[in-house]
Protein backbone atom coordinates (compact mmCIF):
# COMPACT_ATOMS: atom_id res chain seq x y z
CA UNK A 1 0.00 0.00 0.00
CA UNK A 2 0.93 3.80 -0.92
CA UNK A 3 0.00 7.20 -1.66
CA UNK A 4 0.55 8.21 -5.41
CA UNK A 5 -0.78 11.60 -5.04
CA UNK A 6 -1.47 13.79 -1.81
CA UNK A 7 -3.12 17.15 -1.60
CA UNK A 8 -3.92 19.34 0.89
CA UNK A 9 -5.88 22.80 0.80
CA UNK A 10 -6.31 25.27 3.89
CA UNK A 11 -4.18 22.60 6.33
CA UNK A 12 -2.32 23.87 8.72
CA UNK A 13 0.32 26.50 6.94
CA UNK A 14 -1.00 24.87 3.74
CA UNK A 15 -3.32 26.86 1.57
CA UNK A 16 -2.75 24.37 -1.28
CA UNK A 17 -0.03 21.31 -1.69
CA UNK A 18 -0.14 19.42 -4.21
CA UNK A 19 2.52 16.10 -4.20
CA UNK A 20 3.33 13.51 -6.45
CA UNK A 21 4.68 9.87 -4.63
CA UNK A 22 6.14 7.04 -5.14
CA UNK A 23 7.51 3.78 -3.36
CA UNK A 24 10.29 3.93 -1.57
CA UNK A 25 11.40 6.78 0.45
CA UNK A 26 10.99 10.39 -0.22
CA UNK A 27 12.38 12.94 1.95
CA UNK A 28 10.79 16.31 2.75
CA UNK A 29 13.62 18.73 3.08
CA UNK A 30 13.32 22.44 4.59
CA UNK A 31 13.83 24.73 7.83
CA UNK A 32 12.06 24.64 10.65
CA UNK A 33 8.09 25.90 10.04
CA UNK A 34 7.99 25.80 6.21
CA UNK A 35 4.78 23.46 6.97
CA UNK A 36 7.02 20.11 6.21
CA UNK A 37 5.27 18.13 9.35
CA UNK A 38 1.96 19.66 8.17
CA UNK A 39 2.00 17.25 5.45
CA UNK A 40 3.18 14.10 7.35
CA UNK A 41 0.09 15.32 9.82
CA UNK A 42 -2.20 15.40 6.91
CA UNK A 43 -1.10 11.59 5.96
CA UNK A 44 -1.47 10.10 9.70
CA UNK A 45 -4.80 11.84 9.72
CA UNK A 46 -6.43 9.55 7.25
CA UNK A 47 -5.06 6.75 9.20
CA UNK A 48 -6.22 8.08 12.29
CA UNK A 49 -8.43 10.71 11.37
CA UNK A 50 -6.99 12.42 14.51
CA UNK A 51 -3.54 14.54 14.57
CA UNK A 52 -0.51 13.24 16.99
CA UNK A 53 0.52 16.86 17.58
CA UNK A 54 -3.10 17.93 18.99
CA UNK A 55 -5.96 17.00 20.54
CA UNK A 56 -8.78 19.20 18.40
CA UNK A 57 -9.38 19.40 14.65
CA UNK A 58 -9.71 23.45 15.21
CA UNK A 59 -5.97 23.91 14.64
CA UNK A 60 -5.68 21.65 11.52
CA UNK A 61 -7.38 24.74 9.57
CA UNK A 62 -5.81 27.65 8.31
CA UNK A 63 -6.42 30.59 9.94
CA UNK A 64 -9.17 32.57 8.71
CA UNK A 65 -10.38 29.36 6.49
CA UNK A 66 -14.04 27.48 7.88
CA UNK A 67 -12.63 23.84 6.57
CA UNK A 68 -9.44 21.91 5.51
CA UNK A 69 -9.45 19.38 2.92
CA UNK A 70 -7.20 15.88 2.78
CA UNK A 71 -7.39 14.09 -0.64
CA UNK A 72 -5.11 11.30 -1.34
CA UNK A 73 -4.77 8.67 -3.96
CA UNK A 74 -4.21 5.39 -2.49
CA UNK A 75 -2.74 2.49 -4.33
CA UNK A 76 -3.90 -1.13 -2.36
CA UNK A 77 -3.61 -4.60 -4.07
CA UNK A 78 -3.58 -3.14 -7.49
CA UNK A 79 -6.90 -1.14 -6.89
CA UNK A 80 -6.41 2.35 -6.76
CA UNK A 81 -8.46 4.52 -4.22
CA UNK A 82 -9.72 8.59 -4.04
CA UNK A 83 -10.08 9.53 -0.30
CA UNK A 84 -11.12 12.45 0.88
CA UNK A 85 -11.45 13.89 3.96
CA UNK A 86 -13.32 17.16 5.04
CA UNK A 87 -12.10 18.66 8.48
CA UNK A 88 -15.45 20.86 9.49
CA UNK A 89 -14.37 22.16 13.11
CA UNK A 90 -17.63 22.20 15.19
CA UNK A 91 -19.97 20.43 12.79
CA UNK A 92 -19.56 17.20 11.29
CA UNK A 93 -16.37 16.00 9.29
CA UNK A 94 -17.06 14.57 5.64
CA UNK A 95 -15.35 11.39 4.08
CA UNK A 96 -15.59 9.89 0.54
CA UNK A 97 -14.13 7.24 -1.16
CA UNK A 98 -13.96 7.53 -5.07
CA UNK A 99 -16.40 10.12 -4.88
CA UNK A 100 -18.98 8.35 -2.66
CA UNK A 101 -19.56 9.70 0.59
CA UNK A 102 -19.26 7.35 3.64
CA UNK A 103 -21.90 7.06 6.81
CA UNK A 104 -19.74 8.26 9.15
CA UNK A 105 -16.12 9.23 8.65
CA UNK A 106 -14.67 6.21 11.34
CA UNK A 107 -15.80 3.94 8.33
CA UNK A 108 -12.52 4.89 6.51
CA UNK A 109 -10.36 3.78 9.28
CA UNK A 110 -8.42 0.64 8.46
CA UNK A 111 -8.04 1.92 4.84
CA UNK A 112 -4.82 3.64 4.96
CA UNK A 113 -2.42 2.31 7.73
CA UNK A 114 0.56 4.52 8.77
CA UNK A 115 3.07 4.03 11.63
CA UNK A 116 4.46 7.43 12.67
CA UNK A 117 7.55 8.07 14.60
CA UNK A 118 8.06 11.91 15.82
CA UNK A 119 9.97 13.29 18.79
CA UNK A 120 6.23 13.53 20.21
CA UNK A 121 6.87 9.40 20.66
CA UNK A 122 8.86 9.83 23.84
CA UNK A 123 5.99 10.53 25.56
CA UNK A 124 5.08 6.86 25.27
CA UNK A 125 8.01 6.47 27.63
CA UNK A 126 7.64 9.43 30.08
CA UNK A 127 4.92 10.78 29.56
CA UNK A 128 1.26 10.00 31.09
CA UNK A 129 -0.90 6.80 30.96
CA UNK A 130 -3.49 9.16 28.89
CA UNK A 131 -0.72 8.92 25.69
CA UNK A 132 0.25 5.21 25.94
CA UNK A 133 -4.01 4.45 26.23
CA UNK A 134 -4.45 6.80 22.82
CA UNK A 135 -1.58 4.78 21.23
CA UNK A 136 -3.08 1.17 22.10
CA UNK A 137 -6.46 2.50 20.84
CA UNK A 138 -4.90 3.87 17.64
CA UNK A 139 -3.23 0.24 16.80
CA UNK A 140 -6.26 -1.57 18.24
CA UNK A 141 -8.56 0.47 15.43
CA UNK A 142 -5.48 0.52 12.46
CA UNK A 143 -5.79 -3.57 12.91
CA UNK A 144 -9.62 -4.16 13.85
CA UNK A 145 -11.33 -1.31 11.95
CA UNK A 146 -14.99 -1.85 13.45
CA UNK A 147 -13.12 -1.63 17.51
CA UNK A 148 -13.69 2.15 16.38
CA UNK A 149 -17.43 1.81 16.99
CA UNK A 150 -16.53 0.05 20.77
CA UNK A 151 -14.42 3.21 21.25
CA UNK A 152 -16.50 5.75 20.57
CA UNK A 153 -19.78 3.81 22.70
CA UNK A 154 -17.08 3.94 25.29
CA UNK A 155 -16.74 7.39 25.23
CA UNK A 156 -19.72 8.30 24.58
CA UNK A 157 -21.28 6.21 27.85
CA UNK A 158 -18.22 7.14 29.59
CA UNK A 159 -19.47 10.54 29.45
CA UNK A 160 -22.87 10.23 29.65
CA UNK A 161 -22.21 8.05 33.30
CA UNK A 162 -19.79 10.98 34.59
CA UNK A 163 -22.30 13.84 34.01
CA UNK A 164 -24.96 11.40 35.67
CA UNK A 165 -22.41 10.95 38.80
CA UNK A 166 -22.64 14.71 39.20
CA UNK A 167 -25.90 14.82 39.93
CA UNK A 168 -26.02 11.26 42.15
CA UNK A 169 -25.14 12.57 45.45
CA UNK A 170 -27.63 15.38 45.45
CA UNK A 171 -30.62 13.27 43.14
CA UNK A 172 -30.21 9.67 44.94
CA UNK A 173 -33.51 8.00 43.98
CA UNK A 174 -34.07 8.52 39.85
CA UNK A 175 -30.10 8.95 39.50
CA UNK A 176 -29.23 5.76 40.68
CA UNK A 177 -31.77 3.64 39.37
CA UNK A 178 -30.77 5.16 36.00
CA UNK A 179 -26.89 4.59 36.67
CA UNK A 180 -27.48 1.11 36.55
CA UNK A 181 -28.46 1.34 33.24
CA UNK A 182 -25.09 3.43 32.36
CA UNK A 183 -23.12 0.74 34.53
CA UNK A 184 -24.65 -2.36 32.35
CA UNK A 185 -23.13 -0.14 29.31
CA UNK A 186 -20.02 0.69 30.37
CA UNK A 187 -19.48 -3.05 31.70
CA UNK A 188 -20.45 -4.66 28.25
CA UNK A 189 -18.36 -2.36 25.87
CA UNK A 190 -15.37 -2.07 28.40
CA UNK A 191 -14.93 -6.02 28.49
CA UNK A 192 -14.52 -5.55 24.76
CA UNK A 193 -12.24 -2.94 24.82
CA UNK A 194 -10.10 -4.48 27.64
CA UNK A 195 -10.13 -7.91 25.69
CA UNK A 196 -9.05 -6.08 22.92
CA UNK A 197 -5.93 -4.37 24.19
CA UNK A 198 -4.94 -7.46 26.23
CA UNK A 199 -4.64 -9.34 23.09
CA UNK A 200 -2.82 -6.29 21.43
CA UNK A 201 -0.27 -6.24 24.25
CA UNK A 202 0.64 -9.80 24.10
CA UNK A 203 0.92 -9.88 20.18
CA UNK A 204 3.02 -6.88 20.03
CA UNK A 205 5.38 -7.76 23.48
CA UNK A 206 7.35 -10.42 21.10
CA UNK A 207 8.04 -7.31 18.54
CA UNK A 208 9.12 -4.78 21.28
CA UNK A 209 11.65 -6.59 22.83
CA UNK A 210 12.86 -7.86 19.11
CA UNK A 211 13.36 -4.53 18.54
CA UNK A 212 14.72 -2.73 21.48
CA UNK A 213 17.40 -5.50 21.57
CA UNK A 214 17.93 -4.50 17.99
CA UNK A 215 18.40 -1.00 18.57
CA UNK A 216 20.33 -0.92 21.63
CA UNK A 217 22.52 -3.40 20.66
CA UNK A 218 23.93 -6.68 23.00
CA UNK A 219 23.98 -6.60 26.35
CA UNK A 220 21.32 -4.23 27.06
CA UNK A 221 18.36 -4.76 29.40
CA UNK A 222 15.51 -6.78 28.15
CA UNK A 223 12.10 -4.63 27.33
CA UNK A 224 8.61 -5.97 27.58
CA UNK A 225 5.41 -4.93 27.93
CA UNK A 226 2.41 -4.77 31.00
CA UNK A 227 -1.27 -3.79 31.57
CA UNK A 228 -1.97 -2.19 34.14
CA UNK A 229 -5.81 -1.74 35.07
CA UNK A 230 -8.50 -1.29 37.71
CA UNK A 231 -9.63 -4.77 36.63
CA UNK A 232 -7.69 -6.42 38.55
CA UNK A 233 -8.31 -9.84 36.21
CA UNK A 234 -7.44 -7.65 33.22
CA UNK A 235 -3.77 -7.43 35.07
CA UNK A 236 -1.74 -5.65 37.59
CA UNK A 237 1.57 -3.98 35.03
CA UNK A 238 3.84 -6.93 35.20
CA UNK A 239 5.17 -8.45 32.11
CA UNK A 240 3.38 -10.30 30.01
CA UNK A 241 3.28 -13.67 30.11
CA UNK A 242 3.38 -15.41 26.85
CA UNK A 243 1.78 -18.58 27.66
CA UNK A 244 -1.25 -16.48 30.05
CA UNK A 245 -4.76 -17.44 28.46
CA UNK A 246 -6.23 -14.24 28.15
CA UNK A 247 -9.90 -13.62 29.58
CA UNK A 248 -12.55 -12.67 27.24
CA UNK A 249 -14.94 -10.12 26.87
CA UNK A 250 -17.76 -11.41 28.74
CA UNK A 251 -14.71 -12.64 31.63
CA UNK A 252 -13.70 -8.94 31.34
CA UNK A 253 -16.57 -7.40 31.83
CA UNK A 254 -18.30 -9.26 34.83
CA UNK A 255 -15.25 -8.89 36.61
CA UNK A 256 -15.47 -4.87 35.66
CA UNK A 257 -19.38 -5.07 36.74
CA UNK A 258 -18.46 -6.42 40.15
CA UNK A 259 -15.77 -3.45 40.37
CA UNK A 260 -17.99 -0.72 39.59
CA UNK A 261 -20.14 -2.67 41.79
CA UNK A 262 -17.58 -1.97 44.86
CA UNK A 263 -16.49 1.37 43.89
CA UNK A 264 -20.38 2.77 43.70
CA UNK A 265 -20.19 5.03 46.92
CA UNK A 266 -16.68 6.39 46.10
CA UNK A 267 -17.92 7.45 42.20
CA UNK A 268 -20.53 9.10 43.75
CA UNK A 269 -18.93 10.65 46.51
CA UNK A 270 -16.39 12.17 43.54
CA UNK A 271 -18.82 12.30 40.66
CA UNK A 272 -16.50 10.44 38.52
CA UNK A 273 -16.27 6.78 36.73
CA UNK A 274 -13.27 5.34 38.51
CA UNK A 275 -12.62 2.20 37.26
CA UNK A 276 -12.75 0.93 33.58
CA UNK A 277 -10.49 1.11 30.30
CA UNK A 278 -10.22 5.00 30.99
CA UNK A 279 -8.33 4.70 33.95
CA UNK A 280 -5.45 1.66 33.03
CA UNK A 281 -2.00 1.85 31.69
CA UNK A 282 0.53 0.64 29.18
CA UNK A 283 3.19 -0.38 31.22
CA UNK A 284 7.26 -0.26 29.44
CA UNK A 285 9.42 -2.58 31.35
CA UNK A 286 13.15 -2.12 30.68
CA UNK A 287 14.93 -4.94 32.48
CA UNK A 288 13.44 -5.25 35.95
CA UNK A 289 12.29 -1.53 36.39
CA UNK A 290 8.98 0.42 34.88
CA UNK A 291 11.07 2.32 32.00
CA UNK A 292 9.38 5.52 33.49
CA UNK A 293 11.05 7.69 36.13
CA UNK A 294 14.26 4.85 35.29
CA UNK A 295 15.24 5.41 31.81
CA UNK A 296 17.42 7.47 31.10
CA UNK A 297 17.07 9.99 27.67
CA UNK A 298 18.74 7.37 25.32
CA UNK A 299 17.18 4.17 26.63
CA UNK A 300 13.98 6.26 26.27
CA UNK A 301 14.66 7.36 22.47
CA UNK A 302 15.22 3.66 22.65
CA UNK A 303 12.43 1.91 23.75
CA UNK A 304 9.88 4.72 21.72
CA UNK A 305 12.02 3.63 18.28
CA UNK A 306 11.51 -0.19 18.99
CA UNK A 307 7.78 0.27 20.23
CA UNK A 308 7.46 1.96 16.56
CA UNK A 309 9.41 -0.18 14.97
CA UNK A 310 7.17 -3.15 16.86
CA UNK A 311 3.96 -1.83 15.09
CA UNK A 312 5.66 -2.15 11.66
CA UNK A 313 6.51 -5.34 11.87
CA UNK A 314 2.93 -6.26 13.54
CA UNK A 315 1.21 -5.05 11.09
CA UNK A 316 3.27 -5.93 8.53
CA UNK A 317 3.02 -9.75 9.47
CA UNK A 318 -0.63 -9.59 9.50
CA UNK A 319 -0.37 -8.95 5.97
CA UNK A 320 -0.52 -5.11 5.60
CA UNK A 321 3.06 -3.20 4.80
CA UNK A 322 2.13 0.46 6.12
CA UNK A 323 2.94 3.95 5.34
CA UNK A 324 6.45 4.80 7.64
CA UNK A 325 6.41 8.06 8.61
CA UNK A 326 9.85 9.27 10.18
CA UNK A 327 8.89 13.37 11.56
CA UNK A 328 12.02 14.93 12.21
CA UNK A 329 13.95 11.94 13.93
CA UNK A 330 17.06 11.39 12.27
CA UNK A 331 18.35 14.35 13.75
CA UNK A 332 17.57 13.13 17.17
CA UNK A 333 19.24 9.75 17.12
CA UNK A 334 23.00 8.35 17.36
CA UNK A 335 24.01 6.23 15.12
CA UNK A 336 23.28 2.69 16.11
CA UNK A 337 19.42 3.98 16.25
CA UNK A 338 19.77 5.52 12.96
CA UNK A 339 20.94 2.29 11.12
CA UNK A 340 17.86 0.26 13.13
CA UNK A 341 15.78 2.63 11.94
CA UNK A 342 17.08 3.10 8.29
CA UNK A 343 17.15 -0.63 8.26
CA UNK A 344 13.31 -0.47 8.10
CA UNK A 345 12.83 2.25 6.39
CA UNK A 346 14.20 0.86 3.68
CA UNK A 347 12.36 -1.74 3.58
CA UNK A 348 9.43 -0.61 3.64
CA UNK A 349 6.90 0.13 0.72
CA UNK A 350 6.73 3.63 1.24
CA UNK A 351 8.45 5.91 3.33
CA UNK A 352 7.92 9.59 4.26
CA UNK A 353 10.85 11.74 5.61
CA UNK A 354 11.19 15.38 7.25
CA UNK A 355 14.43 16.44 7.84
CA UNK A 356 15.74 20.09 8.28
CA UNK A 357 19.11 18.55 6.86
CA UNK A 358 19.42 16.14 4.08
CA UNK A 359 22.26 14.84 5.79
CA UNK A 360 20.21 13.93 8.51
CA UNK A 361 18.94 11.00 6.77
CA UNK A 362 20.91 8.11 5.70
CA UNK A 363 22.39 8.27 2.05
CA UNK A 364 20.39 4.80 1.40
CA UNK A 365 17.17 6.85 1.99
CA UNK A 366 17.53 9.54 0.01
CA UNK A 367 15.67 8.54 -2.70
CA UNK A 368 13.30 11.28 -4.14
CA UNK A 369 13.93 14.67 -2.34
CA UNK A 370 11.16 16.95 -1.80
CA UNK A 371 12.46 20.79 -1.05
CA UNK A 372 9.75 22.89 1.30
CA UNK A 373 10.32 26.31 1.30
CA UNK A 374 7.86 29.86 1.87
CA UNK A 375 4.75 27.54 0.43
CA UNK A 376 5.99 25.55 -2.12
CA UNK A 377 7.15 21.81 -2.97
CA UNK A 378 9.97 21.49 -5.23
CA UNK A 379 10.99 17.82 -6.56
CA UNK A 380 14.74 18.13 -6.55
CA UNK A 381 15.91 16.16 -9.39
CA UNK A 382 19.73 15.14 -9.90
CA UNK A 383 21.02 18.03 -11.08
CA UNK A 384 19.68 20.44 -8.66
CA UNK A 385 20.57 18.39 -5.98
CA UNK A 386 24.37 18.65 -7.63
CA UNK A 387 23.89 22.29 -7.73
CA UNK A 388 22.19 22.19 -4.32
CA UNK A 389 25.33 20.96 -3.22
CA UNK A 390 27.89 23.03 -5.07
CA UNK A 391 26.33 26.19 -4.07
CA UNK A 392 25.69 25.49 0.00
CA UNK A 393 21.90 25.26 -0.53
């Protein structure tokens, strides 16, 4: 799978870009805030159809614009694709696919996988349980498209149960009665989830410590992967155990039922769900310590690459090669990382560079070299590169 064609109007810095791709890897070269992670944004978004840099769609529009568009041409299994994605901040997105429009725009997820490294990555590693639950639920979705629908119940009930707590202490008789019927929710579609990302853990724990042993090279610690969660059945952070039968759904979720069960007077004493899929943790094990708070800044780098690096060759093994896209990261890495990373790159159908430096990125990945530069894309073809060169540029 790749993109032959991406285009972008009123994204970001973007009031129109307009890129031809191919396989293999094409580096995006220019200073810092000529809009070259704008367009890597753009491409995770139709993965995702969320941004890893923020939270809102609001800031993915130009200023003074009222929408931004995404339009890519995908190549998958000899079929080529048109998507399309409206960005509409405060009303409803709009997605099509060759033209036709699509329910609702979480139908296109699944379609176009991407794995994205940035320097935003390290806060898998030390940053809070909120990032490493986005990043399970991002996978989860990229490799079981319809888990998008048991997300966004979630939420939704989530929500729906917290705003009823509020009201609980002071409302006792109708506001209870009707939090059983949020509680019978949130059990059912949180044993899914938590099913879900217990399975996800143990698939992708073989990967990660493949990978961090690749990158940091012999005699490093061993990493690995936990769950932690207020389930206690659903696990307590430790490592995980490859030959543990995993609980099911239904397992999951009377054993969350009985929690919520427990915890009643305390969520309404607080007005808040405490216990479910919201409130659990990715744990990153580097030898015998939690890699948080004991990592230090180049085990970290580490472990984020070879988490990264872990999705690749997940997904790649379950048949689909994804979109790499390498934000700004070259720069940022010594050069045992860089070779681990390059290794991959290189390998990989497509691949989608941002460097401020050409020489950032490896020589074997400088294949087609994209200058960015006051609003405008410029392929750079061997003879301006030479000239490039010659003349400092």
């Amino acid at each position: 799978m790749y993109l032959r064609h991406l285009q972008v109007g009123q994204f970001r810095s973007w009031e129109l870009a307009d890129l031809a791709l191919t396989t293999g890897p094409t580096v995006l070269v220019g200073r810092n805030g000529q809009g070259k992670t704008n367009l890597v944004e753009a491409v995770g978004y139709l993965a995702t159809l969320g941004s890893h840099r923020v939270s809102a769609d609001a800031p993915l529009v130009r200023h003074g614009a009222s929408q931004a568009v995404v339009r890519a041409a995908l190549r998958k299994d000899e079929r080529e694709l048109l998507v399309e994605v409206e960005i509409n901040p405060g009303r409803a997105n709009r997605v099509r696919v060759n033209r036709a429009p699509l329910t609702r725009p979480r139908e296109l997820l699944g379609l176009v996988k991407t794995v994205l490294f940035a320097p935003e990555d390290l806060a898998l590693v030390r940053g809070d349980p909120a990032e490493r639950r986005r990043f399970l639920d991002d996978l989860l979705v990229s490799r079981t498209p319809r888990l998008a629908g048991v997300r966004s119940d979630y939420d939704r009930v989530l929500k729906q149960r917290n705003a009823l707590l509020k009201t609980a202490k002071l409302a006792r008789g109708n506001a209870l009665a009707t939090l059983d019927v949020w509680d019978g929710h949130l059990t059912e579609l949180g044993g899914q989830l938590l099913a879900a990302r217990l399975q996800l853990v143990a698939d992708l724990a073989p990967y990660v410590a493949d990978s961090y042993a690749g990158v940091a090279g012999p005699g490093g610690d061993r990493a690995a992967l936990g769950y932690s969660s207020t389930v206690p059945l659903a696990g307590d952070g430790a490592p995980a155990d490859p030959g543990r039968v995993l609980p099911g759904p239904a397992e999951l979720s009377a054993a969350l039922r009985e929690q919520v069960g427990e915890r009643r007077k305390d969520e309404v004493d607080r007005g808040i769900t405490l216990v479910g899929p919201h409130r659990d943790d990715l744990v990153l094990h580097l030898g015998p310590a939690p890699a948080k708070g004991y990592a230090s800044h180049g085990e970290s780098w580490s472990f984020a690459l070879a988490v990264k690096l872990a999705c690749f060759a997940l997904l790649r093994a379950e048949g689909d090669d994804p979109i790499l896209l390498l934000d700004d990261v070259f720069a940022e890495l010594d050069a045992g990382r860089r070779a681990a990373l390059a290794e991959v790159a290189g390998s990989a159908e497509q691949t989608l560079i941002t460097a401020a430096v050409a020489e950032d990125v490896p020589a074997a990945l400088r294949g087609t070299r994209v200058q960015v530069a006051a609003g405008t894309l410029q392929v750079l073809t061997d003879a301006l590169r030479e000239d490039e060169e010659v003349h400092g540029g």
